[in-house]
Protein backbone atom coordinates (compact mmCIF):
# COMPACT_ATOMS: atom_id res chain seq x y z
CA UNK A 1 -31.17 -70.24 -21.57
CA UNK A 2 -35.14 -70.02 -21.14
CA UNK A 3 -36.90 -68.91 -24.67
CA UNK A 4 -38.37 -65.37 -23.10
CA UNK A 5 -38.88 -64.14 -26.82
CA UNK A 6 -41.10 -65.47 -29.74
CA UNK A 7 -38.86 -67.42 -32.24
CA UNK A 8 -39.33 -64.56 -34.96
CA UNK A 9 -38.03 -61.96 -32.85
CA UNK A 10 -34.61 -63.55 -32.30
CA UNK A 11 -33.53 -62.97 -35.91
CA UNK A 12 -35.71 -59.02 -35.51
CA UNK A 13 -33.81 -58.37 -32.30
CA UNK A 14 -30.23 -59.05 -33.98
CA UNK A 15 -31.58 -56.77 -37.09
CA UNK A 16 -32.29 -53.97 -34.64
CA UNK A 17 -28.94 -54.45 -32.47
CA UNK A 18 -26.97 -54.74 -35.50
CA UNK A 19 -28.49 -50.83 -36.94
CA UNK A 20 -27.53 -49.68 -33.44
CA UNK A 21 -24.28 -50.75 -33.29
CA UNK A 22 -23.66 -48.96 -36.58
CA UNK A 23 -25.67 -45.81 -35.67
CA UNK A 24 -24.01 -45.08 -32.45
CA UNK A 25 -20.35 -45.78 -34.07
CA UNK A 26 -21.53 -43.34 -36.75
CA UNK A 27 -22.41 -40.88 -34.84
CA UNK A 28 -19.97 -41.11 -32.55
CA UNK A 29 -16.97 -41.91 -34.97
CA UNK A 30 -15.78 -44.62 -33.62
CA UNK A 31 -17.41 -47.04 -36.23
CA UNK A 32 -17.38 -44.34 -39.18
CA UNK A 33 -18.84 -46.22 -42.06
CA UNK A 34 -15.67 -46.48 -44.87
CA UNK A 35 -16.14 -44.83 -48.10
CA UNK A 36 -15.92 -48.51 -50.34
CA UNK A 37 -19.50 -49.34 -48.62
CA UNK A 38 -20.95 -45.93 -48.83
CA UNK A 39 -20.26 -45.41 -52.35
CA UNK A 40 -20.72 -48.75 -52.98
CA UNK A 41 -17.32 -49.70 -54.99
CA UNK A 42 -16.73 -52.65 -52.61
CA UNK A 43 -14.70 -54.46 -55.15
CA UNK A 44 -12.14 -51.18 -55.48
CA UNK A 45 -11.11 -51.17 -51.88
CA UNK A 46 -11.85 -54.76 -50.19
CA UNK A 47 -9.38 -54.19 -47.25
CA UNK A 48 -11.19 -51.46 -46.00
CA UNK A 49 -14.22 -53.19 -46.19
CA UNK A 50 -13.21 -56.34 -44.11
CA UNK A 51 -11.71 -53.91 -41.60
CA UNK A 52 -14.78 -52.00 -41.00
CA UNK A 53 -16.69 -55.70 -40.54
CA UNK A 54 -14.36 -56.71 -38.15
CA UNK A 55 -14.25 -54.09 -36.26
CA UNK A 56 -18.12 -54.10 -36.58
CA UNK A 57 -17.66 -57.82 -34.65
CA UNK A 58 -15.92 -56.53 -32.01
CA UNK A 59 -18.25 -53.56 -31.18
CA UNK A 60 -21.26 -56.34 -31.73
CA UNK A 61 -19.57 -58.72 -28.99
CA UNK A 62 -18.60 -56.00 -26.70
CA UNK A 63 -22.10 -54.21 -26.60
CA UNK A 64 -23.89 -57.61 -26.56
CA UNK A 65 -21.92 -59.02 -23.55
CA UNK A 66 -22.16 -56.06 -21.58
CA UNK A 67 -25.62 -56.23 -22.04
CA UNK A 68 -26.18 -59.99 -21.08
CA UNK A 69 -23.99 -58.31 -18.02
CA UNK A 70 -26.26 -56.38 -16.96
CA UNK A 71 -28.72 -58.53 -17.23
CA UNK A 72 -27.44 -60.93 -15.04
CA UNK A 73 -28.27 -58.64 -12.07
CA UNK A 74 -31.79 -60.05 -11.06
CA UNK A 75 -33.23 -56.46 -10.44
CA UNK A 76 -32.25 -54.81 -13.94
CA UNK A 77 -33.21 -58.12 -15.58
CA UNK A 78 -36.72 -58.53 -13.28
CA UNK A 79 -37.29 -54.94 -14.15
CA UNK A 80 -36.71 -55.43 -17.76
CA UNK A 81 -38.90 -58.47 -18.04
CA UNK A 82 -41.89 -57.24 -16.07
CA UNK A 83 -41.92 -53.78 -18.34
CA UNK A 84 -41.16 -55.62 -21.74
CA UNK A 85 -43.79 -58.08 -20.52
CA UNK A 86 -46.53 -55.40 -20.19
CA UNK A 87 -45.71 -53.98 -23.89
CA UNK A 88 -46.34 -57.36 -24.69
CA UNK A 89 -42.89 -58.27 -26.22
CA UNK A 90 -42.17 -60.68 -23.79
CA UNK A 91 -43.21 -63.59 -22.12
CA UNK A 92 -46.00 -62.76 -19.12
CA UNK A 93 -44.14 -62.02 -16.09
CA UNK A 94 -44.36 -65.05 -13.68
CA UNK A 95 -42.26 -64.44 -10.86
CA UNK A 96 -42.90 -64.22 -7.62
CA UNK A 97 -45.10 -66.29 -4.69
CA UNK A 98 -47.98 -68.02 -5.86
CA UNK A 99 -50.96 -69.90 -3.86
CA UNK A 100 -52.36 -73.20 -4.58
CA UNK A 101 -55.18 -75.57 -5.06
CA UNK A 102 -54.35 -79.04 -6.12
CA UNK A 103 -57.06 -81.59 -6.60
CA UNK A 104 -55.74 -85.24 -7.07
CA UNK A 105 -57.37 -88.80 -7.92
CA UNK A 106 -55.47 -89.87 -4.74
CA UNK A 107 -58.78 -90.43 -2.83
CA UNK A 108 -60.36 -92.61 -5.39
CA UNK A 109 -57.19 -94.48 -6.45
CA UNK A 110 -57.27 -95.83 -2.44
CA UNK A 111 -60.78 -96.15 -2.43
CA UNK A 112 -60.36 -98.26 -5.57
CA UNK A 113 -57.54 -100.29 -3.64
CA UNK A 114 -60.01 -101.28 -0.87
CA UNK A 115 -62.55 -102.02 -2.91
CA UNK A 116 -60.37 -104.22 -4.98
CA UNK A 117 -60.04 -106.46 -1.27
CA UNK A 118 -63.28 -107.34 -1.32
CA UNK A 119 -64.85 -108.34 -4.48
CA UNK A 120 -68.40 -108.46 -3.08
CA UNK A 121 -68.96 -104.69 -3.84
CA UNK A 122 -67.06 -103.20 -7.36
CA UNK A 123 -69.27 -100.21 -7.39
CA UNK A 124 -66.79 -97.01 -7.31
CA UNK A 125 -68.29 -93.72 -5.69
CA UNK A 126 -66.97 -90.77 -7.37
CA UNK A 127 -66.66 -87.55 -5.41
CA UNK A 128 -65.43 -84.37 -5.56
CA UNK A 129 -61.60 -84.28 -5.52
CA UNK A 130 -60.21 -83.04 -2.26
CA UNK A 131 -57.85 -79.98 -2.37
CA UNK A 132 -54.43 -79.25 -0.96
CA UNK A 133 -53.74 -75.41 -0.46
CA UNK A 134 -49.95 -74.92 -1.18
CA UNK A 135 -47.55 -72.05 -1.68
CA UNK A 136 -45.35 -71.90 -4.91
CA UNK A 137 -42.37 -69.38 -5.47
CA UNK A 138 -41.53 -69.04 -8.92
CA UNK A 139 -37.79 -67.08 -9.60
CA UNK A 140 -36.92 -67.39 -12.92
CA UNK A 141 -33.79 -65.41 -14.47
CA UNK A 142 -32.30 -65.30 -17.67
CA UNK A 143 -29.82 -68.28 -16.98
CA UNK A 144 -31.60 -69.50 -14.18
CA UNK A 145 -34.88 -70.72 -12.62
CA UNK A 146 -36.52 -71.63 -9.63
CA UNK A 147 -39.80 -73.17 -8.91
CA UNK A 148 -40.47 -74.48 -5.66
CA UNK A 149 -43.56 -75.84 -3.81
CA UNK A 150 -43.98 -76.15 -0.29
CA UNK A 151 -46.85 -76.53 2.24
CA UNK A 152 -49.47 -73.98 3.30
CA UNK A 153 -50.41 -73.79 7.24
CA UNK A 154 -52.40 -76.38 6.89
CA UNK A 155 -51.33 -79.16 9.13
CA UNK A 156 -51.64 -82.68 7.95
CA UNK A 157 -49.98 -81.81 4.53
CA UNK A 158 -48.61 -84.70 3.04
CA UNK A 159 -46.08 -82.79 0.81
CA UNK A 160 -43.13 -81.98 2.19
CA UNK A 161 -41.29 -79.86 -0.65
CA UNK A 162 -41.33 -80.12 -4.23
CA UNK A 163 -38.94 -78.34 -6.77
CA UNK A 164 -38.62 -77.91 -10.44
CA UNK A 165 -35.78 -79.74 -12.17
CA UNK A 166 -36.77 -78.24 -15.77
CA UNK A 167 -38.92 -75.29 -16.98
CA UNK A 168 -40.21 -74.58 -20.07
CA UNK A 169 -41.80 -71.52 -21.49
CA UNK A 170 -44.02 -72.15 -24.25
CA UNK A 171 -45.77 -69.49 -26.51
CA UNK A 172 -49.29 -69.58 -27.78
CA UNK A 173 -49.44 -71.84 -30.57
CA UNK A 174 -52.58 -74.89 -31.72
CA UNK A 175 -54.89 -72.05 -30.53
CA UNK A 176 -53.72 -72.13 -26.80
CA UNK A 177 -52.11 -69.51 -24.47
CA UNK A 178 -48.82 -69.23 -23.26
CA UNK A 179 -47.77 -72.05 -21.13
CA UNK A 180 -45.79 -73.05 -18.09
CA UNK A 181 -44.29 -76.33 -18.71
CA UNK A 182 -42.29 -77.93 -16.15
CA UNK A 183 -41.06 -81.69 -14.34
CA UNK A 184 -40.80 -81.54 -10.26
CA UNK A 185 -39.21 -83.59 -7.87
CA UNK A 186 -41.09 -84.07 -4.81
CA UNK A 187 -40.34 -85.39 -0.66
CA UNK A 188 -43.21 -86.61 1.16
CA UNK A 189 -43.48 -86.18 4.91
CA UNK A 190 -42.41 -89.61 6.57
CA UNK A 191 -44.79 -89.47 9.50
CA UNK A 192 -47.61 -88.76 6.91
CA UNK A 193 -46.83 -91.46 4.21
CA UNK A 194 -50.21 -94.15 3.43
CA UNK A 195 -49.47 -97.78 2.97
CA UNK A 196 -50.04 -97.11 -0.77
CA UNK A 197 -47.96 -94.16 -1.16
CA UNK A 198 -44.32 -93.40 -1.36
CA UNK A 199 -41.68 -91.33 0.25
CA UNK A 200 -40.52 -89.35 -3.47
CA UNK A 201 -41.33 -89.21 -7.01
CA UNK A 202 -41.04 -87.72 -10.07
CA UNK A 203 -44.11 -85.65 -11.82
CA UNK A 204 -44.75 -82.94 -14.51
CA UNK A 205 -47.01 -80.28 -15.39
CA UNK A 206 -48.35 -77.74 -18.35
CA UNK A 207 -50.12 -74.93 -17.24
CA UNK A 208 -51.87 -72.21 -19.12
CA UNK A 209 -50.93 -68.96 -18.09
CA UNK A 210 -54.28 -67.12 -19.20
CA UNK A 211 -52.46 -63.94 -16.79
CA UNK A 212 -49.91 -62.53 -14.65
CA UNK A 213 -52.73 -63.72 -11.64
CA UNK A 214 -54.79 -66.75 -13.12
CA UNK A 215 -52.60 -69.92 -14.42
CA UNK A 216 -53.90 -73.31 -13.93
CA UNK A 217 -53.19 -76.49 -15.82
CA UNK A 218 -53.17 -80.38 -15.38
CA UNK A 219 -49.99 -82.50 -13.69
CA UNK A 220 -49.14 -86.19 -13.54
CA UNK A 221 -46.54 -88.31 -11.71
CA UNK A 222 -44.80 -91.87 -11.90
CA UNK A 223 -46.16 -92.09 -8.01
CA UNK A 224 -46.22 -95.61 -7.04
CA UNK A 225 -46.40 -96.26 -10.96
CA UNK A 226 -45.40 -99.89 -10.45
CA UNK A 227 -48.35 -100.75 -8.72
CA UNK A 228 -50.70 -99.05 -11.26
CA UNK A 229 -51.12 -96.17 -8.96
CA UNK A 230 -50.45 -92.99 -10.46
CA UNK A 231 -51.55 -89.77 -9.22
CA UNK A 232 -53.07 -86.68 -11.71
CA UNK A 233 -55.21 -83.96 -11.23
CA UNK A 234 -55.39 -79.90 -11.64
CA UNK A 235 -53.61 -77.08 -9.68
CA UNK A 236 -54.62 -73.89 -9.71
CA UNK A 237 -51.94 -70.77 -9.17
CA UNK A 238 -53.46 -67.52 -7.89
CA UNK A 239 -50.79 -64.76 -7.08
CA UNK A 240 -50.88 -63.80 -4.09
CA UNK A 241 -47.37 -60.64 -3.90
CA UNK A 242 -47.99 -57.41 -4.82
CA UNK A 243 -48.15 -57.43 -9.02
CA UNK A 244 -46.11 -54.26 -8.99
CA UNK A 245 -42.62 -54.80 -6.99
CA UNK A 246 -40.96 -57.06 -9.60
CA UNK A 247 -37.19 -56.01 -8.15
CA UNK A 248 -38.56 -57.10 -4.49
CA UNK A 249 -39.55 -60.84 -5.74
């Protein structure tokens, strides 16, 4: 289950479920609160007391599954996210399709590799990074996630798809924002593979979400790590559905 809420508000949130549970029952006399606790001669009359917290349980279970229930339905819980996330009791609201710019050290790790053929000439030109536009969906639920990349329309893309296999949502904490932490599995096109590259590999990624529209971070990958050749670089995300249809994404 993805961490959605800061650590203290676990223990808060059981606190304030727990004074529900025994409000509504109160009210509604079907929990009525027995005499031993409200007079406070809990040693007098045990039996009723135990009976009361048991039954107390069950109503605590009950309500609490029903409402991981509902919750399971991607609209309530999308809905419920994206308005707790805008009171600012939950983590920023991430879902939904996301463009990209990815800059790599690709180009100067095979310029490095040529170089490296000839000996006469060591010097290394360093240029601006050349970037891959790419489009990311990002679906993540409260017992499940998605994150997959996939190319733009921008022919010549050497990525062929590329998926999350873990996600973690980190909270601001060493004076940093929230953060997108993940590790990706990605295909390379066959027809567009280099003599230095590979057909798959494994990579990761932190990202700081600064907003709902602007994350951007740093990722790295064992690509061709055997040879010494392992690609890094930044990726931008820029949102690019409608902020407001959370129940659509």
């Amino acid at each position: 289950m993805i961490r959605f809420l800061p650590s203290n508000w676990i223990v808060t949130l059981a606190v304030i479920c727990a004074g529900i549970t025994i409000l509504f029952g109160s009210v509604t006399g079907t929990l009525p609160v027995p005499d031993a606790i409200s007079d406070g001669s809990l040693a007098q009359n045990p039996s009723a007391t135990l009976s009361w917290m048991f039954k107390f349980a069950r109503y605590s279970i009950s309500g609490s599954a029903f409402v991981l229930l509902l919750l399971s339905f991607p609209p309530i819980w999308k809905f419920c996210w994206f308005v707790c996330a805008k009171l600012g009791l939950m983590y920023p609201y991430i879902n939904g399709r996301f463009e990209i710019d990815m800059s790599s050290n690709w180009d100067v790790i095979d310029h490095i590799t040529a170089k490296d053929q000839s000996r006469d000439d060591c010097t290394i030109e360093i240029t601006e990074p050349k970037k891959t536009k790419l489009i990311c969906d990002i679906d993540i639920g409260l017992f499940r996630y998605k994150l997959r990349i996939s190319p733009s329309d921008d022919a010549g893309n050497v990525i062929r798809w590329s998926r999350a296999i873990s996600i973690d949502l980190i909270w601001p904490c060493d004076g940093l924002p929230h953060r997108l932490s993940y590790l990706y599995k990605q295909e390379n096109q066959p027809n567009e593979i280099r003599r230095t590259d590979v057909e798959s590999f494994y990579g990761a990624g932190i990202i700081n979400v600064f907003s709902e529209l602007d994350m951007r971070g740093l990722y790295w990958t064992n690509r061709n790590w055997y040879r010494g050749l392992n690609t890094a670089g930044e990726i931008v995300f820029r949102r690019s559905t409608p902020k407001r249809s959370p129940a659509s994404v």
